[in-house]
Protein backbone atom coordinates (compact mmCIF):
# COMPACT_ATOMS: atom_id res chain seq x y z
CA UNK A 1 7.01 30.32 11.12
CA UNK A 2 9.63 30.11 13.39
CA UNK A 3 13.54 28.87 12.58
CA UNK A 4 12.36 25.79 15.55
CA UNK A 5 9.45 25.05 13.32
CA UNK A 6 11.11 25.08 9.99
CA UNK A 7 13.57 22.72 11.43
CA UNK A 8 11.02 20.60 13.21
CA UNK A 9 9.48 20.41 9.27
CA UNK A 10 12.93 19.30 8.16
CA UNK A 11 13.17 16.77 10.47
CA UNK A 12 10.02 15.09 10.18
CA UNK A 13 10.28 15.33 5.80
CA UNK A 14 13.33 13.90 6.07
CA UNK A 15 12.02 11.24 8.64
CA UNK A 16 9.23 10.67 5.86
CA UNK A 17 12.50 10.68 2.77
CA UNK A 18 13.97 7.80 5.27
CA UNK A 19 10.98 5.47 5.18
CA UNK A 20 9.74 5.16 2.03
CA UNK A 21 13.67 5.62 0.76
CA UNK A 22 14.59 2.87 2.35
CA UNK A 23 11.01 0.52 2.03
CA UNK A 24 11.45 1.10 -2.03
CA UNK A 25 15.29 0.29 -1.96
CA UNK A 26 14.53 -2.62 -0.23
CA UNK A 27 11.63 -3.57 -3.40
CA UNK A 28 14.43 -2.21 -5.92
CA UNK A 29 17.06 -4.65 -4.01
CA UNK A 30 14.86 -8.07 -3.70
CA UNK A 31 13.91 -7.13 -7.74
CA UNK A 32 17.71 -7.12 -8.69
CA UNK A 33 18.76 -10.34 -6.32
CA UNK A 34 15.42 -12.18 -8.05
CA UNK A 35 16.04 -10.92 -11.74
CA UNK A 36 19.01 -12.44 -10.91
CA UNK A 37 17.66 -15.78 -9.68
CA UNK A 38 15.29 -16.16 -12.91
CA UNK A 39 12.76 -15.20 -10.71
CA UNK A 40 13.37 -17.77 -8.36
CA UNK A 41 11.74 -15.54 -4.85
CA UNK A 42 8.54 -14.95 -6.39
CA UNK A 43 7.66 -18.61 -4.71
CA UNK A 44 7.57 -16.44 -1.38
CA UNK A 45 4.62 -14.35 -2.92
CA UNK A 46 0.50 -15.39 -1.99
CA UNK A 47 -0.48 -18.88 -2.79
CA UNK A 48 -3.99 -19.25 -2.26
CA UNK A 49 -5.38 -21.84 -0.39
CA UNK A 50 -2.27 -23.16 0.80
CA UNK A 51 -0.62 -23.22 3.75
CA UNK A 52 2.71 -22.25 2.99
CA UNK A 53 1.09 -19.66 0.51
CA UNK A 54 -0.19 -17.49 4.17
CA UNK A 55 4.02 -16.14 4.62
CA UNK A 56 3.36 -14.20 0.92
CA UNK A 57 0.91 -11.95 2.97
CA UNK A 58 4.52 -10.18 4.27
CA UNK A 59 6.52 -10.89 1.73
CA UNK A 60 4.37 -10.12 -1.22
CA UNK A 61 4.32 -6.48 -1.40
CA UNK A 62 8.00 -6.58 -1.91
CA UNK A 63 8.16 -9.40 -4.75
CA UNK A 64 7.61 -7.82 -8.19
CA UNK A 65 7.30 -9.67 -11.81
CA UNK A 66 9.89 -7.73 -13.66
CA UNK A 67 11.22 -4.30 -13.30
CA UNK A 68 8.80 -2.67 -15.25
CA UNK A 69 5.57 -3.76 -12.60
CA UNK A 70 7.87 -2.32 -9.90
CA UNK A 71 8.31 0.77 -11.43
CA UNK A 72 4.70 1.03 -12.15
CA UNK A 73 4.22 0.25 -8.34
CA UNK A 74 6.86 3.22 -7.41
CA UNK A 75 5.43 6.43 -7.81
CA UNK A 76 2.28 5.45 -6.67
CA UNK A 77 3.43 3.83 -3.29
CA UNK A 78 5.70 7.03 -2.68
CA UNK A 79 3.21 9.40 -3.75
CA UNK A 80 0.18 7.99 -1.95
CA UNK A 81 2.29 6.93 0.89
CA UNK A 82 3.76 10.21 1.37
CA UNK A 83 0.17 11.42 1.55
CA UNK A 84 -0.89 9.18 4.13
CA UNK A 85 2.27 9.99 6.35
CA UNK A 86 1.92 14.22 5.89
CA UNK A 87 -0.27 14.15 9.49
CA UNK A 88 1.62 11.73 11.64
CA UNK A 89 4.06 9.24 10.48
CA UNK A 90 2.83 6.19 12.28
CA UNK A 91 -0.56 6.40 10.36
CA UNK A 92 1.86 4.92 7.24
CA UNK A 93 2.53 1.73 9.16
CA UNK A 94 -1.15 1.15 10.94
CA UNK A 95 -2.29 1.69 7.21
CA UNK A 96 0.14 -0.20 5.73
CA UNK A 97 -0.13 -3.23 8.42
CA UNK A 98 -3.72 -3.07 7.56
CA UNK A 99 -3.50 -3.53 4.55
CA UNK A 100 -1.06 -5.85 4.15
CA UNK A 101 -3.32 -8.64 6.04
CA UNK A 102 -6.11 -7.63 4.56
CA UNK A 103 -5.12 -7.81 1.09
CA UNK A 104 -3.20 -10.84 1.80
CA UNK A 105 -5.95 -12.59 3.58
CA UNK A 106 -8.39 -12.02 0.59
CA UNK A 107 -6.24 -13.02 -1.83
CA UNK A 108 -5.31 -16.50 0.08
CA UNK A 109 -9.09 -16.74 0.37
CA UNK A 110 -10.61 -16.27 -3.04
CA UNK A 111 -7.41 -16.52 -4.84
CA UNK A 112 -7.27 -19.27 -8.13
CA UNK A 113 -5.37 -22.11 -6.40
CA UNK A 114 -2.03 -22.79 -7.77
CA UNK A 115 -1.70 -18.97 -8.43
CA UNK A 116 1.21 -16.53 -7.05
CA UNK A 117 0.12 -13.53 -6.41
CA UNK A 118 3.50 -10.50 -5.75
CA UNK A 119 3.54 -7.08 -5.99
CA UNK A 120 2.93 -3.92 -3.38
CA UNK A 121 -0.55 -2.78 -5.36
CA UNK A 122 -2.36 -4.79 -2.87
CA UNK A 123 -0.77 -2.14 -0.71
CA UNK A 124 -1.07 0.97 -2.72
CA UNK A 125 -5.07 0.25 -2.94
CA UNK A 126 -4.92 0.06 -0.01
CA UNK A 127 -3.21 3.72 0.34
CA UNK A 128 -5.78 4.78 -2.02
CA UNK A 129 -8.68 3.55 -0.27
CA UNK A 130 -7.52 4.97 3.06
CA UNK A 131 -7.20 8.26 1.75
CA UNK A 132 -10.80 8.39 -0.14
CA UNK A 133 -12.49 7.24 2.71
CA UNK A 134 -10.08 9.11 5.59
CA UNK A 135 -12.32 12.22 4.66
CA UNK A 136 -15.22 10.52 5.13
CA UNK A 137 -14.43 8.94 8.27
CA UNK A 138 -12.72 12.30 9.95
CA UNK A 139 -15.13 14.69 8.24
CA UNK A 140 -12.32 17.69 8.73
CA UNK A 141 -11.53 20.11 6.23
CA UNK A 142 -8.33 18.77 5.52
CA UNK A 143 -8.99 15.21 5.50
CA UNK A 144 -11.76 15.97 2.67
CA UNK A 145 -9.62 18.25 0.67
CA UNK A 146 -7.25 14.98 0.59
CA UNK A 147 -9.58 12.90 -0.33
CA UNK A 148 -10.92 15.07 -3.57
CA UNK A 149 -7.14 15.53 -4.77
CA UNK A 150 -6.39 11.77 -4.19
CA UNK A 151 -10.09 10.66 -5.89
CA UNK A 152 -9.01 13.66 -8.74
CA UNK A 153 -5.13 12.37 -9.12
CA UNK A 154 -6.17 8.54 -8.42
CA UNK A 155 -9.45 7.88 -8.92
CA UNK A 156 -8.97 5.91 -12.17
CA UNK A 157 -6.79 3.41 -10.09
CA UNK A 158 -10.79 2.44 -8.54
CA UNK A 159 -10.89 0.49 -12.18
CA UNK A 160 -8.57 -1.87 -10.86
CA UNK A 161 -10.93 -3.92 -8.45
CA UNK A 162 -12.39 -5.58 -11.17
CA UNK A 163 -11.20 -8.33 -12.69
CA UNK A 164 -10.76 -6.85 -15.87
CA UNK A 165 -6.98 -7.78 -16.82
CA UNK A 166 -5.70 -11.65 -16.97
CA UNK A 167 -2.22 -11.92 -14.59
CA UNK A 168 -3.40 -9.18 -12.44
CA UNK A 169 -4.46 -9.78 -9.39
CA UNK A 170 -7.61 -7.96 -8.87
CA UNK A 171 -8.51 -9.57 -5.60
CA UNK A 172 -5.17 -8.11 -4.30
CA UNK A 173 -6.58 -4.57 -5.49
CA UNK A 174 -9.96 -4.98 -4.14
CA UNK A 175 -9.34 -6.47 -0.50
CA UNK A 176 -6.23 -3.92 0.16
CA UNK A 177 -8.85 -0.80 -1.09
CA UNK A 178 -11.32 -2.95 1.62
CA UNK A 179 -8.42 -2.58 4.08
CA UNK A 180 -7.18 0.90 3.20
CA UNK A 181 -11.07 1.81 4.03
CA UNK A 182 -10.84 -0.49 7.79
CA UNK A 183 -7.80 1.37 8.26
CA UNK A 184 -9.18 4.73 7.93
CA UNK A 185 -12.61 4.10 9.82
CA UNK A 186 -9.74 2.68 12.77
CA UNK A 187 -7.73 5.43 12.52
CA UNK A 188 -10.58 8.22 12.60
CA UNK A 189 -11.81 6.54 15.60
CA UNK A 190 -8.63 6.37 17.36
CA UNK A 191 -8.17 10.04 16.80
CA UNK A 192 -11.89 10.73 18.37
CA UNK A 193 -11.13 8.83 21.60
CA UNK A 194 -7.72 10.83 21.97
């Protein structure tokens, strides 16, 4: 490896550093200022059914109950998203756009009305679906060695989809894995035509 390609690594980890940095500051941030508030923002999340409920689809993902579900939302947002972004950078955001209305959507759809639904693990199944079914999609080498360590590392997460747990918002698991899995069948085929 050359001392140009080494840099040209640098660069682009520290491009990845910046992102999700600055994405999870931004969850750590709005957590502190609402903490703060008694949980006053968590009125911005997903209200089903209602019209003023559709603006939680982009601020959701960055509303969290208490510090402790944003923590549990950390690692794997920065781990998976990492994983996502280790090809090409702007495959994070398509994903992550993705998801985010997808998730969003289903939630507003089939949500309980008069329910709130925050948090970024809408977004993180969604992460997790993309890279399960990005190997299936791509059928490379790489993309399938991906999607065994993810499915090994992750694949407990699946478990989540259900509605198993009261105050969790399964649908918000299940439609962002149903977007992570759009995303990656869009993505693959964008990647065939070019």
């Amino acid at each position: 490896m050359s001392s140009e390609d080494g840099s040209a690594i640098a660069r682009e980890l520290k491009t990845h550093v910046t992102i999700l940095g600055s994405i999870i500051a931004v969850m750590w941030l709005v957590e502190i200022v609402d903490t703060s508030l008694r949980g006053a923002l968590n009125i911005y999340g997903i209200i089903p059914h209602e019209e003023i409920g559709l603006r939680g689809i982009l601020f959701a993902p960055f509303l969290h109950g208490d510090f402790v579900h944003l923590a549990a939302n950390t690692i794997p947002f920065l781990t998976l998203g990492w994983l996502i972004m280790l090809r090409e950078t702007s495959d994070f955001f398509v994903v992550s756009a993705i998801t985010m209305l997808v998730s969003g959507a289903g939630v507003w759809l089939t949500g309980e009305p008069g329910s709130i639904h925050i948090g970024a693990s809408g977004v993180i199944f969604g992460y997790l679906g993309f890279l399960l079914f990005r190997g299936y999609f791509e059928r490379s080498t790489v993309s399938l060695f991906v999607s065994l360590f993810v499915g090994f590392a992750y694949g407990s997460m699946i478990w989540g989809i259900l509605p198993t747990l009261p105050g969790v918002s399964w649908q918000g698991h299940l439609f962002g894995f149903i977007g992570g899995a759009i995303a990656a069948r869009f993505l693959a085929q964008q990647k065939h035509r070019g």
